[in-house]
Structure formats: structure tokens, C-alpha cells
C-alpha atoms as a PDB file:
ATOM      1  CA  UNK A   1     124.634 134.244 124.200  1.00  0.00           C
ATOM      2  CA  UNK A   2     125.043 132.690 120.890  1.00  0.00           C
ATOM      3  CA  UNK A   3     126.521 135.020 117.868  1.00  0.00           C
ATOM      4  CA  UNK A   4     125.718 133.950 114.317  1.00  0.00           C
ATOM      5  CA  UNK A   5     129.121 133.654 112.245  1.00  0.00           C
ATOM      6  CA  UNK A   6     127.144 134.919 109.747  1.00  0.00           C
ATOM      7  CA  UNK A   7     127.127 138.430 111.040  1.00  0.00           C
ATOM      8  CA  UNK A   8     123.807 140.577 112.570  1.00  0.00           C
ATOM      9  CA  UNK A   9     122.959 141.103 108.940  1.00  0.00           C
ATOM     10  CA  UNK A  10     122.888 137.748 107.305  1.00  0.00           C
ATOM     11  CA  UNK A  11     121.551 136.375 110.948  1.00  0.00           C
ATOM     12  CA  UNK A  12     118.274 138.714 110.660  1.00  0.00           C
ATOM     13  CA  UNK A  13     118.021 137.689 106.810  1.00  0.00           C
ATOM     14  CA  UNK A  14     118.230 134.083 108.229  1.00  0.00           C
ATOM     15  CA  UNK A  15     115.639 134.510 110.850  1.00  0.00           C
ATOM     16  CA  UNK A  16     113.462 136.273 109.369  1.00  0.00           C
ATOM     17  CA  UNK A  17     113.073 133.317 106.373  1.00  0.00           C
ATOM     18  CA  UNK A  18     113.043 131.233 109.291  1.00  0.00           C
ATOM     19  CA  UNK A  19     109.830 132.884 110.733  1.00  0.00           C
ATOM     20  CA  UNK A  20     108.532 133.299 107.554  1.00  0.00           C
ATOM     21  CA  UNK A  21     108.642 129.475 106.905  1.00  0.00           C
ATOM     22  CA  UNK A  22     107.264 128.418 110.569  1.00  0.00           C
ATOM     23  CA  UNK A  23     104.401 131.046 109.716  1.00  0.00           C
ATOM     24  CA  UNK A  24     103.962 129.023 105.991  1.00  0.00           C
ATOM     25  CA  UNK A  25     103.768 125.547 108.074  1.00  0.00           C
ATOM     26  CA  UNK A  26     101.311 126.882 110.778  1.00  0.00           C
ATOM     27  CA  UNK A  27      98.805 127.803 108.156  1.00  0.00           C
ATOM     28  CA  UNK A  28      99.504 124.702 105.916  1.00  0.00           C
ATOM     29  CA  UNK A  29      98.815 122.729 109.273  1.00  0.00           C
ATOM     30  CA  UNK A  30      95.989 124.239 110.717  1.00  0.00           C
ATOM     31  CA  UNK A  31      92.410 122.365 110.601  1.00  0.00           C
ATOM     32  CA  UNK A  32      91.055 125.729 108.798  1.00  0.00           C
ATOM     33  CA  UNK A  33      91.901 129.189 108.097  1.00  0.00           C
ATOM     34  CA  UNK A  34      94.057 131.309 111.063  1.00  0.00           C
ATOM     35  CA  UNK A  35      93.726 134.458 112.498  1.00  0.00           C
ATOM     36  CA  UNK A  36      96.890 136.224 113.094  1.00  0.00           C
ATOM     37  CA  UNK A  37      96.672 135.853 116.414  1.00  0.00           C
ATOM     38  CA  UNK A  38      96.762 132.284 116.143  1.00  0.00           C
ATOM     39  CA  UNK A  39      99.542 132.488 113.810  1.00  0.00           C
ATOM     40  CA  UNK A  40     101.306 134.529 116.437  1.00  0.00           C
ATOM     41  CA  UNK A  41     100.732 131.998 119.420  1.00  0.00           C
ATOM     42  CA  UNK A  42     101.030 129.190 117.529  1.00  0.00           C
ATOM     43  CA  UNK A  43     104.424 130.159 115.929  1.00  0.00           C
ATOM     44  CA  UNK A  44     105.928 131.922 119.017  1.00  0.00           C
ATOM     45  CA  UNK A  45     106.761 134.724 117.084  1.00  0.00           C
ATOM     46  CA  UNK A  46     105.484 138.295 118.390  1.00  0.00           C
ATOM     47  CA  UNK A  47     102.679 139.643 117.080  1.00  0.00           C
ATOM     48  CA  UNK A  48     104.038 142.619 115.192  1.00  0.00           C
ATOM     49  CA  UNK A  49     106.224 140.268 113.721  1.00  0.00           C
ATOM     50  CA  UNK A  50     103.945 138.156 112.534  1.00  0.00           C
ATOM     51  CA  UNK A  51     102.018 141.098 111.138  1.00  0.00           C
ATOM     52  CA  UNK A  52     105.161 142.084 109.073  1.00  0.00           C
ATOM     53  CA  UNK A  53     105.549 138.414 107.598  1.00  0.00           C
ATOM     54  CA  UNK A  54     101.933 137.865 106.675  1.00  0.00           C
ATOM     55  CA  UNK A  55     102.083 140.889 104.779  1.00  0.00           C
ATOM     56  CA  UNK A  56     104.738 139.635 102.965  1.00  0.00           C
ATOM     57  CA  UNK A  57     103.845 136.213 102.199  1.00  0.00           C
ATOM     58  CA  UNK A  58     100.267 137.470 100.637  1.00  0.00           C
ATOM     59  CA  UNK A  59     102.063 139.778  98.764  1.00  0.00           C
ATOM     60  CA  UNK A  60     104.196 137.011  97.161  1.00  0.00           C
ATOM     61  CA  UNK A  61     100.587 134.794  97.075  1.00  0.00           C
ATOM     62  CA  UNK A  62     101.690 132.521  99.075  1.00  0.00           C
ATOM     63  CA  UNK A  63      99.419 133.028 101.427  1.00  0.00           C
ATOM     64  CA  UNK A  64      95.633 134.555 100.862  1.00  0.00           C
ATOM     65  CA  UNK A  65      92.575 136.593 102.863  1.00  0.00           C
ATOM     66  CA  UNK A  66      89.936 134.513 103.268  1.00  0.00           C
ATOM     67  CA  UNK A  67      87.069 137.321 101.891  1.00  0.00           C
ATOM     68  CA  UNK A  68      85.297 138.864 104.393  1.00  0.00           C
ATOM     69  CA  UNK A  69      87.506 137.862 107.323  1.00  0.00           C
ATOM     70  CA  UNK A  70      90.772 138.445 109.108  1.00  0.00           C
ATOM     71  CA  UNK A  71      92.040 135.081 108.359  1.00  0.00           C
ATOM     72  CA  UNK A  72      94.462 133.402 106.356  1.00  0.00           C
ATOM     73  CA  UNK A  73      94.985 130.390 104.227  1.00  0.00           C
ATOM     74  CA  UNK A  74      97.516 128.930 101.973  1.00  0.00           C
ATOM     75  CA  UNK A  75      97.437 130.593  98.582  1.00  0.00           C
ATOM     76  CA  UNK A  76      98.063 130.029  94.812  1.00  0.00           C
ATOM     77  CA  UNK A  77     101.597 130.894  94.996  1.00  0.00           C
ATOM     78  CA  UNK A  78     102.073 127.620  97.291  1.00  0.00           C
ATOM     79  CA  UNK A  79     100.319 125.544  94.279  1.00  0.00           C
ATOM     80  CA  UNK A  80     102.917 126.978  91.743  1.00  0.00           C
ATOM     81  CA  UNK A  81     105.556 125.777  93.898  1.00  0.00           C
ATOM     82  CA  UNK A  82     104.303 122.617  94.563  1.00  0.00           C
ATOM     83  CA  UNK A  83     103.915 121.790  91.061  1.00  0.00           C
ATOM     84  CA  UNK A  84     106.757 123.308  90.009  1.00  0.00           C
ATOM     85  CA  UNK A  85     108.783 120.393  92.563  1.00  0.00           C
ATOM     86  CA  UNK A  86     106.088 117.750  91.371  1.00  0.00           C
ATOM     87  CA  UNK A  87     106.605 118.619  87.232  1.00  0.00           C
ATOM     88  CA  UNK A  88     110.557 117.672  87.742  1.00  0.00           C
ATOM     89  CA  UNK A  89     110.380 114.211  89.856  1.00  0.00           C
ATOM     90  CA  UNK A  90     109.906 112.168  87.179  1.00  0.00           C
ATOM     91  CA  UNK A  91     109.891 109.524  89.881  1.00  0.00           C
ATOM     92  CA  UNK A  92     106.059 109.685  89.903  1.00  0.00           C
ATOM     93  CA  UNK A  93     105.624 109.197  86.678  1.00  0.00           C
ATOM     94  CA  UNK A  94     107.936 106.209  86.680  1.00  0.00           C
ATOM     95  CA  UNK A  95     106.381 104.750  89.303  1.00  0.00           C
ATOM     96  CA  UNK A  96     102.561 105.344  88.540  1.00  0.00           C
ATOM     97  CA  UNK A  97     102.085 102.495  85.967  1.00  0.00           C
ATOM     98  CA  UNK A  98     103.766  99.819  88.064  1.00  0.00           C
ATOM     99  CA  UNK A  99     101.735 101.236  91.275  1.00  0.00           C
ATOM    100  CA  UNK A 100      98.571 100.706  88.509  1.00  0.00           C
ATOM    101  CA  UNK A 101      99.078  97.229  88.026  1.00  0.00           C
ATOM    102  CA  UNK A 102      99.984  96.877  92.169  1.00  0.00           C
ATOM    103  CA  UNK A 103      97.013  98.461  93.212  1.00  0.00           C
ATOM    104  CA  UNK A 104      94.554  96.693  91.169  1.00  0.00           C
ATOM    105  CA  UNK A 105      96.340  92.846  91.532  1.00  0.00           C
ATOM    106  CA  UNK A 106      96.005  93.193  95.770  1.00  0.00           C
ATOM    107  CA  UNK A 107      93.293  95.704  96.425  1.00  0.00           C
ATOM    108  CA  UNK A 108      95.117  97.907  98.050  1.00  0.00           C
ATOM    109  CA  UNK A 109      95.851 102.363  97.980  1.00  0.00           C
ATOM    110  CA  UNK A 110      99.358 102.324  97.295  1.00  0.00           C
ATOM    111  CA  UNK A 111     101.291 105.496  97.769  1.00  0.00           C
ATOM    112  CA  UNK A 112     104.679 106.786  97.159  1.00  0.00           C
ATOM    113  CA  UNK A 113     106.639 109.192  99.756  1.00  0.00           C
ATOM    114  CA  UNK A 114     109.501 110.569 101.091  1.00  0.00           C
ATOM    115  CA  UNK A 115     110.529 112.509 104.236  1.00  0.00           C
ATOM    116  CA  UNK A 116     109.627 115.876 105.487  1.00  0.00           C
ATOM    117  CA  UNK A 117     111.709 116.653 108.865  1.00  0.00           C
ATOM    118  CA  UNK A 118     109.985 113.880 110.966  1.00  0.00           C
ATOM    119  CA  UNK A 119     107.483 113.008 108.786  1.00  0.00           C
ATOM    120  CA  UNK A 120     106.518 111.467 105.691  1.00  0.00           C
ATOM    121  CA  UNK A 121     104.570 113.386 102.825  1.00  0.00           C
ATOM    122  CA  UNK A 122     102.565 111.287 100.089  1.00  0.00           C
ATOM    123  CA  UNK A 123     103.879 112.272  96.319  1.00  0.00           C
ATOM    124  CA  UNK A 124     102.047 110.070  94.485  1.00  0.00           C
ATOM    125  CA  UNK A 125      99.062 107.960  95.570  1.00  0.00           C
ATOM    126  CA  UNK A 126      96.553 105.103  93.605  1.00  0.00           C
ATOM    127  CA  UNK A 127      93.624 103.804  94.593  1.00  0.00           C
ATOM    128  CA  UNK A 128      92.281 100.490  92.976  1.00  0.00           C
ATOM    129  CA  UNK A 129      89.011 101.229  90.730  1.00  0.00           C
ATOM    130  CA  UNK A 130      87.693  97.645  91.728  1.00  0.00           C
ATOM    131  CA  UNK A 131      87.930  97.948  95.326  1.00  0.00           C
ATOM    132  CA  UNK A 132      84.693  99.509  97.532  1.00  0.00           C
ATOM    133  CA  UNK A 133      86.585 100.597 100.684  1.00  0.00           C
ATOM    134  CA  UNK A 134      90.202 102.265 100.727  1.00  0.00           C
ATOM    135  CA  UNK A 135      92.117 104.256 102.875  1.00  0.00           C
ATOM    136  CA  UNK A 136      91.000 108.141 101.766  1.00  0.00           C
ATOM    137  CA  UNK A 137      94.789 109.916 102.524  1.00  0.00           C
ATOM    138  CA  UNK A 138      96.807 110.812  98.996  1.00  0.00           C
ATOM    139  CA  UNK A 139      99.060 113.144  97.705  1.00  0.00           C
ATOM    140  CA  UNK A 140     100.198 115.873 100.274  1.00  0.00           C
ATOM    141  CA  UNK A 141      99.115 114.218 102.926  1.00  0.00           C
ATOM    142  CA  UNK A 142     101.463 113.314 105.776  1.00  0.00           C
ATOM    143  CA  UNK A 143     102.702 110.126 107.888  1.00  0.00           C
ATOM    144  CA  UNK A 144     104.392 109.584 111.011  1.00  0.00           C
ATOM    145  CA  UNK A 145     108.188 108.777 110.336  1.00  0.00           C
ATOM    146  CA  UNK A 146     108.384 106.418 113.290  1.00  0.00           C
ATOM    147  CA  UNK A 147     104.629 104.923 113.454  1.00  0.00           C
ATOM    148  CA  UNK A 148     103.661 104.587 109.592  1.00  0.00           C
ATOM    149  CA  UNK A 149     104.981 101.781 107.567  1.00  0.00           C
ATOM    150  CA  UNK A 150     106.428 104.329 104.996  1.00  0.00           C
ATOM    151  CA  UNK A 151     108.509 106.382 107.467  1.00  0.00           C
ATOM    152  CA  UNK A 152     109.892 103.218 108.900  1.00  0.00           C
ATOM    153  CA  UNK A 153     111.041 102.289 105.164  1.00  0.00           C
ATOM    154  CA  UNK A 154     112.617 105.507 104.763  1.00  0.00           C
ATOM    155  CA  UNK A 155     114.377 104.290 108.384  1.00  0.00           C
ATOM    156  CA  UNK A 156     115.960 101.258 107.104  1.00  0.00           C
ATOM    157  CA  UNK A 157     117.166 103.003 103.866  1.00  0.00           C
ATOM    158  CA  UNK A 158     119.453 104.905 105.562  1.00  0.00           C
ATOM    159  CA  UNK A 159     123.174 104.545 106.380  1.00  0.00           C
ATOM    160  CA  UNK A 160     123.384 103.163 109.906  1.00  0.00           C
ATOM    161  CA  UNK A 161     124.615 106.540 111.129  1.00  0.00           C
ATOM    162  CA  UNK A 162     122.157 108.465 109.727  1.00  0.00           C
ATOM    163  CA  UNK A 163     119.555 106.012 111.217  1.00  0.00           C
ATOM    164  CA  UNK A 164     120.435 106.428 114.623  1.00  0.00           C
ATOM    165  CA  UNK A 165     121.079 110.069 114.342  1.00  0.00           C
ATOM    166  CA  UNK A 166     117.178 110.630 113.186  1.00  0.00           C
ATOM    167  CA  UNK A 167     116.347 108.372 115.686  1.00  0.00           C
ATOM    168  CA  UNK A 168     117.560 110.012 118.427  1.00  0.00           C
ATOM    169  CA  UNK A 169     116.151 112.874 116.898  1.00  0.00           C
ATOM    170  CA  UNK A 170     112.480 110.983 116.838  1.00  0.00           C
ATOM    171  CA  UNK A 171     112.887 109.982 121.043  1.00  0.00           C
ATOM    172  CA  UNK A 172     113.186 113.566 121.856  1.00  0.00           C
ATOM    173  CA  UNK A 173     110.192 114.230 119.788  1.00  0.00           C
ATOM    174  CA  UNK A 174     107.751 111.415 120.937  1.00  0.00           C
ATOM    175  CA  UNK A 175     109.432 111.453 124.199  1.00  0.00           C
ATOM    176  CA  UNK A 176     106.005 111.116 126.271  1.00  0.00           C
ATOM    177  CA  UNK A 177     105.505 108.173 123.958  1.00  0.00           C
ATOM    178  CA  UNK A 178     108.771 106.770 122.810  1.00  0.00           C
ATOM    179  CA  UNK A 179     108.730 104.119 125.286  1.00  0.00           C
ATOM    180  CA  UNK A 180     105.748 102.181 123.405  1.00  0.00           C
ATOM    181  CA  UNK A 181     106.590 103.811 119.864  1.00  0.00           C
ATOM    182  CA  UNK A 182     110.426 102.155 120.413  1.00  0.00           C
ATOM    183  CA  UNK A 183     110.098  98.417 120.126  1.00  0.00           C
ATOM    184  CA  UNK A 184     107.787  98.571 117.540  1.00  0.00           C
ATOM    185  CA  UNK A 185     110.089 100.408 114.929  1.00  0.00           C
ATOM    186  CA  UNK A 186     113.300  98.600 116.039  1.00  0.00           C
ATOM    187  CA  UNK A 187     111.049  94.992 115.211  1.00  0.00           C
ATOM    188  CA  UNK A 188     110.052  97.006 111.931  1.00  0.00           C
ATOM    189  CA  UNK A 189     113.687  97.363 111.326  1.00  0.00           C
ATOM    190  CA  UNK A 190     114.667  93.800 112.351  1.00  0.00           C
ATOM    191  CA  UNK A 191     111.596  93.013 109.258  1.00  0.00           C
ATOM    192  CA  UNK A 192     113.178  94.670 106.643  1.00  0.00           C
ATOM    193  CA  UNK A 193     116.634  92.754 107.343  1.00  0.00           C
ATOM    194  CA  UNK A 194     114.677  89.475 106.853  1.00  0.00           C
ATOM    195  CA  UNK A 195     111.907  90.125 104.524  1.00  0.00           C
ATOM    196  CA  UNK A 196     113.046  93.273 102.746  1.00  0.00           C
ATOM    197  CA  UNK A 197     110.030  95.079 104.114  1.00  0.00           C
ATOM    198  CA  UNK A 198     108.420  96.584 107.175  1.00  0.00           C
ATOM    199  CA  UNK A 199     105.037  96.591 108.452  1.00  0.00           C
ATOM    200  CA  UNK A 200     102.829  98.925 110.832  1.00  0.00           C
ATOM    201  CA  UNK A 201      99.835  96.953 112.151  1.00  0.00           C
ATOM    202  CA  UNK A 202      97.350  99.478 114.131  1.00  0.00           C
ATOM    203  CA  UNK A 203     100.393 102.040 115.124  1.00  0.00           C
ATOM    204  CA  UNK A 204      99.958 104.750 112.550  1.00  0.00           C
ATOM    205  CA  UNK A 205      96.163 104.151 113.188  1.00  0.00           C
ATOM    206  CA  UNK A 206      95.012 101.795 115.317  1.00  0.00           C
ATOM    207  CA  UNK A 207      92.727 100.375 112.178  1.00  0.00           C
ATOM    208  CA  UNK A 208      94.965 100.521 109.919  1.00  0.00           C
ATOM    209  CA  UNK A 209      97.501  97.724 109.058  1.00  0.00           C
ATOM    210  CA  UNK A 210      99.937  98.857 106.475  1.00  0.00           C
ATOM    211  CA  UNK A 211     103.608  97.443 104.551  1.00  0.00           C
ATOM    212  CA  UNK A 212     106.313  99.422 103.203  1.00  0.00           C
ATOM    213  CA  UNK A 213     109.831  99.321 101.202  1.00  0.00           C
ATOM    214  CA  UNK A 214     112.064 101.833 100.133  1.00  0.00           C
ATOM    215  CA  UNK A 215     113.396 102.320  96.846  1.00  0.00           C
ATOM    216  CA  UNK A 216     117.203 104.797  96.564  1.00  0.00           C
ATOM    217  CA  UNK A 217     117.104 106.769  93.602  1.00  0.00           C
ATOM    218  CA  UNK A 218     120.868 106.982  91.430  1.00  0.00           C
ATOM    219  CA  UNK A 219     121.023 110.495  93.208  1.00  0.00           C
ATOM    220  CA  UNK A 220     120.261 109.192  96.419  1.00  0.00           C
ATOM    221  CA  UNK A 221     117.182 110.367  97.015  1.00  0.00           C
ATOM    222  CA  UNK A 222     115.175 107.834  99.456  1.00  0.00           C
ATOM    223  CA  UNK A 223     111.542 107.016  98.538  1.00  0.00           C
ATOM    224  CA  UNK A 224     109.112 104.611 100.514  1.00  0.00           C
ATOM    225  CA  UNK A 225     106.562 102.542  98.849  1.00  0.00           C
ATOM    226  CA  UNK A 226     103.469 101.703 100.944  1.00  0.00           C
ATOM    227  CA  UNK A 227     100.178 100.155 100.716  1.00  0.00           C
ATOM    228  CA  UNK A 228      98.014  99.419 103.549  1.00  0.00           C
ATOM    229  CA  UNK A 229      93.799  99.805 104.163  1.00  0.00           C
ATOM    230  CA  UNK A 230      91.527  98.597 107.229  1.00  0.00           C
ATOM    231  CA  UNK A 231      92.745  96.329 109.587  1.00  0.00           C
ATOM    232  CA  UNK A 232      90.021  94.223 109.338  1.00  0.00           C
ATOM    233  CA  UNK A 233      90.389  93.575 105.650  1.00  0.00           C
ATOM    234  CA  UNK A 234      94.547  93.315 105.785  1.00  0.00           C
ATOM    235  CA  UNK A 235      95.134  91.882 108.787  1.00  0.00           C
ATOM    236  CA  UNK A 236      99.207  90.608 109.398  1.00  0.00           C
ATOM    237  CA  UNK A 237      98.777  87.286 107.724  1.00  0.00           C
ATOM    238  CA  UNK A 238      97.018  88.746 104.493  1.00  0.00           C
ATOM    239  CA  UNK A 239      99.606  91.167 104.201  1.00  0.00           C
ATOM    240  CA  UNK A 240     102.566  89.087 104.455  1.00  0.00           C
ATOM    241  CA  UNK A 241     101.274  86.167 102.527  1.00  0.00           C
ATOM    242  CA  UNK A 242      99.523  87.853  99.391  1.00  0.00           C
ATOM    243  CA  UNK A 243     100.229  91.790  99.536  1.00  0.00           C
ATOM    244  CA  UNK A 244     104.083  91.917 100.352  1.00  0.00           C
ATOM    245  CA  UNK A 245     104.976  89.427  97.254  1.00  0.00           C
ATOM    246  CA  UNK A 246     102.895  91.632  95.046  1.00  0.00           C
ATOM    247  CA  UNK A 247     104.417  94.935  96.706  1.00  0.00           C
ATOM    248  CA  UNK A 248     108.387  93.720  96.238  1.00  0.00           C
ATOM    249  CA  UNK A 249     107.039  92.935  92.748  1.00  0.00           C
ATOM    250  CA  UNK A 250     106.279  96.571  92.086  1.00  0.00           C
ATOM    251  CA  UNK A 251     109.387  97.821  93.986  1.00  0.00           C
ATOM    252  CA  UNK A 252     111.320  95.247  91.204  1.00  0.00           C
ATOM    253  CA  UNK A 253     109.724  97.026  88.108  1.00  0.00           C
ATOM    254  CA  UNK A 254     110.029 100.491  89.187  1.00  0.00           C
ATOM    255  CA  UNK A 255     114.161  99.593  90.096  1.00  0.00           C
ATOM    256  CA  UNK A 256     114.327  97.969  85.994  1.00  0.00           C
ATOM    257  CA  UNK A 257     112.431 101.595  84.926  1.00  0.00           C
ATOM    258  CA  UNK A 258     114.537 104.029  87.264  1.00  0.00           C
ATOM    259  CA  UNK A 259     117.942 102.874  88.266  1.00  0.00           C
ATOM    260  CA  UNK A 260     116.829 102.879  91.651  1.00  0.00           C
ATOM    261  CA  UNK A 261     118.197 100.079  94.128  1.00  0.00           C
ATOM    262  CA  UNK A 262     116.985  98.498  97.455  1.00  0.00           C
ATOM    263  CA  UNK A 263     119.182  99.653 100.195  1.00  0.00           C
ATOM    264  CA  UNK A 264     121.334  97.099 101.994  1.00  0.00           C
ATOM    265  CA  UNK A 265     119.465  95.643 104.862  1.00  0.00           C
ATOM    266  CA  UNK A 266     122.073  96.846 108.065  1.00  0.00           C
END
């Protein structure tokens, strides 16, 4: 049986943060508001326990009754949080005018992210005012670090060893579909060493084609820079020909604003 080194104290103080976070993510994730017993099954963690931790969290607001019912949703104390992260990257606000200009030049959403465990979660996002039909995902909203065109930026930004670590971490994830997922990301990869960018065409979404590069802030923080809408309106050859030039344009102005750099293609 595994013993914390931390002691039984500092172990239950551990776990019960732990819990308290997995219970934070269930709600955050579900399609509407959860009962507890939802919360319960869909955490793992016993019912009493979850009891004990919802308590908590609505106490601190970070979680809220929906009226009349027995369920639960996010609450205001998650927004002051949020904003609270969002108010010090000044990254966004770097970024914004140059994703401005981006977004109206090619047509495209373009959105800013960085990772989340195995995911990717939008910080910033701008839509084009010209264009009639753009992809409707923006800020908070989350990508799939191996399938999306921003996660597999955030891939080739890293060290080599980190790379493969997360990798390995990302096969026993998707391991029902790793086998197709696999030599799409490791041609993505291969991109960015030629082109200084990867692409997802249809494996985020199968009508979605989308391009990606990442940007390393001075205090190493890795950010991706994507743009991408309906296949049928970006298909490979319109990306790569008239979006990507536009896109490494805008990754070029928000380096000159930032300090930021383009990682090493390894």
C-alpha cells in the first residue's frame, strides 16, 4: 500500500483538494447543471464525500444551487478567479491587435491558447466582422491536445523530452484511438520542422480544417496560435497558400511586441 511522505495529515489535506478539484471539473464539464449524485458517480468519490465538498465549494461560491432544484453549477467565485488569471496575462492584450489585423486580412476566427492537462483551453479568441460564417468556439472553450491544430503547436514547442513524455502520456489516453490519432500528429510535427507550422484537416472535427504555431513567452510559458473555419471554405491548399503566410505574419508582430520566440523546430 502506498504511504504519502507527506504524513496522514498533509495526505488527507492533499486529497481532499484533490476531490475538491475533480468535483470543480465535473461540474465545469457537464452539458448542464449536476445532481450530486452525478457528481458522486461521475467523480468516483463516495457520496457522503461528495456531500461534504459541495458544501464547501458553495460556501466559497465557487459553486451555486440552481433555485428550485438539487443541482449544481459553476458559480461567481469561479468568474473572480478566472478573471483574476485573465487581468495579469498581458499576453492577450499583446496579442489582440495583431490577431485584429490577422483575422480580418484572411477571414478567418483566430484564437490564442495554451494547455490544460491534455487539452487546450482558448484565452483569447477574434472573429472577423466581414466574414458571414465562422467557427462559433472562443474563450474558455477547449481543444484536443493531439487532434486540434493548437495542441499540436503546443507539441512541437516543447523540448524533445518533454514531447515524448506528454506523448506517451496522450497514447494511454486515446488508447482505443491512438492508432489513427498517431500518424497524423507525428506528420503535424514533421510540418512544423519544414514550414514552421502545423495543420489539422478534419481531425479535431471532421469539417473543420485548421493551422497553428506556437509562440514561447521570455518566462517560458508556451502559447499556440490558431485559426481555422469550415472545411469547405479552407480546404489544405487555401490554408497553406494564403492563410499560413498571413498567420506567421501575426506570430512575427506579436514576437517584436512580447519578447516571445518561435521554438526550435526538433
Amino acid at each position: 500500500m502506498y504511504e504519502s511522505p507527506l504524513g496522514d495529515s498533509a495526505e488527507g489535506e492533499v486529497s481532499a483538494l484533490a476531490r475538491g478539484l475533480a468535483v470543480l471539473r465535473y461540474v465545469g464539464a457537464s452539458d448542464g447543471p449536476a445532481t450530486l449524485k452525478e457528481i458522486s458517480e461521475g467523480t468516483g468519490i463516495p457520496k457522503p464525500t461528495a456531500s461534504r465538498l459541495v458544501s464547501t465549494l458553495l460556501a466559497s461560491g465557487l459553486i451555486r444551487r440552481m433555485p428550485g432544484s438539487e443541482r449544481y453549477a459553476l458559480g461567481p467565485g469561479i468568474m473572480a478567479l478566472s478573471n483574476s488569471y485573465l487581468d495579469k496575462l498581458d499576453m492577450r492584450a499583446e496579442a489582440r491587435v495583431h490577431m485584429r489585423t490577422f483575422a480580418e486580412a484572411a477571414g478567418v476566427t483566430v484564437h490564442l491558447g495554451t494547455r490544460d492537462r491534455l487539452e487546450m483551453v482558448l484565452l483569447e479568441s477574434v472573429r472577423p466582422l466581414s466574414a458571414a460564417l465562422v467557427m462559433r468556439i472562443g474563450v474558455g472553450d477547449r481543444l484536443g491536445l493531439a487532434t486540434s491544430a493548437s495542441g499540436r503547436a503546443y507539441l512541437a514547442a516543447l523540448p524533445e523530452e518533454d514531447r515524448d513524455r506528454l506523448i506517451d502520456t496522450l497514447r494511454t489516453s486515446l488508447a482505443g484511438r491512438w492508432a489513427a490519432i498517431a500518424p497524423q500528429l507525428h506528420q503535424a510535427l514533421a510540418q512544423y520542422r519544414q514550414t514552421g507550422y502545423v495543420a489539422s484537416h478534419g481531425e479535431w472535427h471532421p469539417d473543420v480544417n485548421a493551422i497553428a504555431a506556437p509562440l514561447v513567452m521570455p518566462d517560458g510559458e508556451i502559447y499556440s496560435l490558431n485559426c481555422g473555419g469550415p472545411a469547405f471554405k479552407l480546404p489544405p491548399e487555401t490554408l497553406a497558400g494564403e492563410v499560413a503566410p498571413r498567420l506567421l505574419a501575426c506570430v512575427r508582430g506579436i514576437m517584436a511586441d512580447t519578447g516571445a520566440t518561435r521554438p526550435a523546430a526538433v
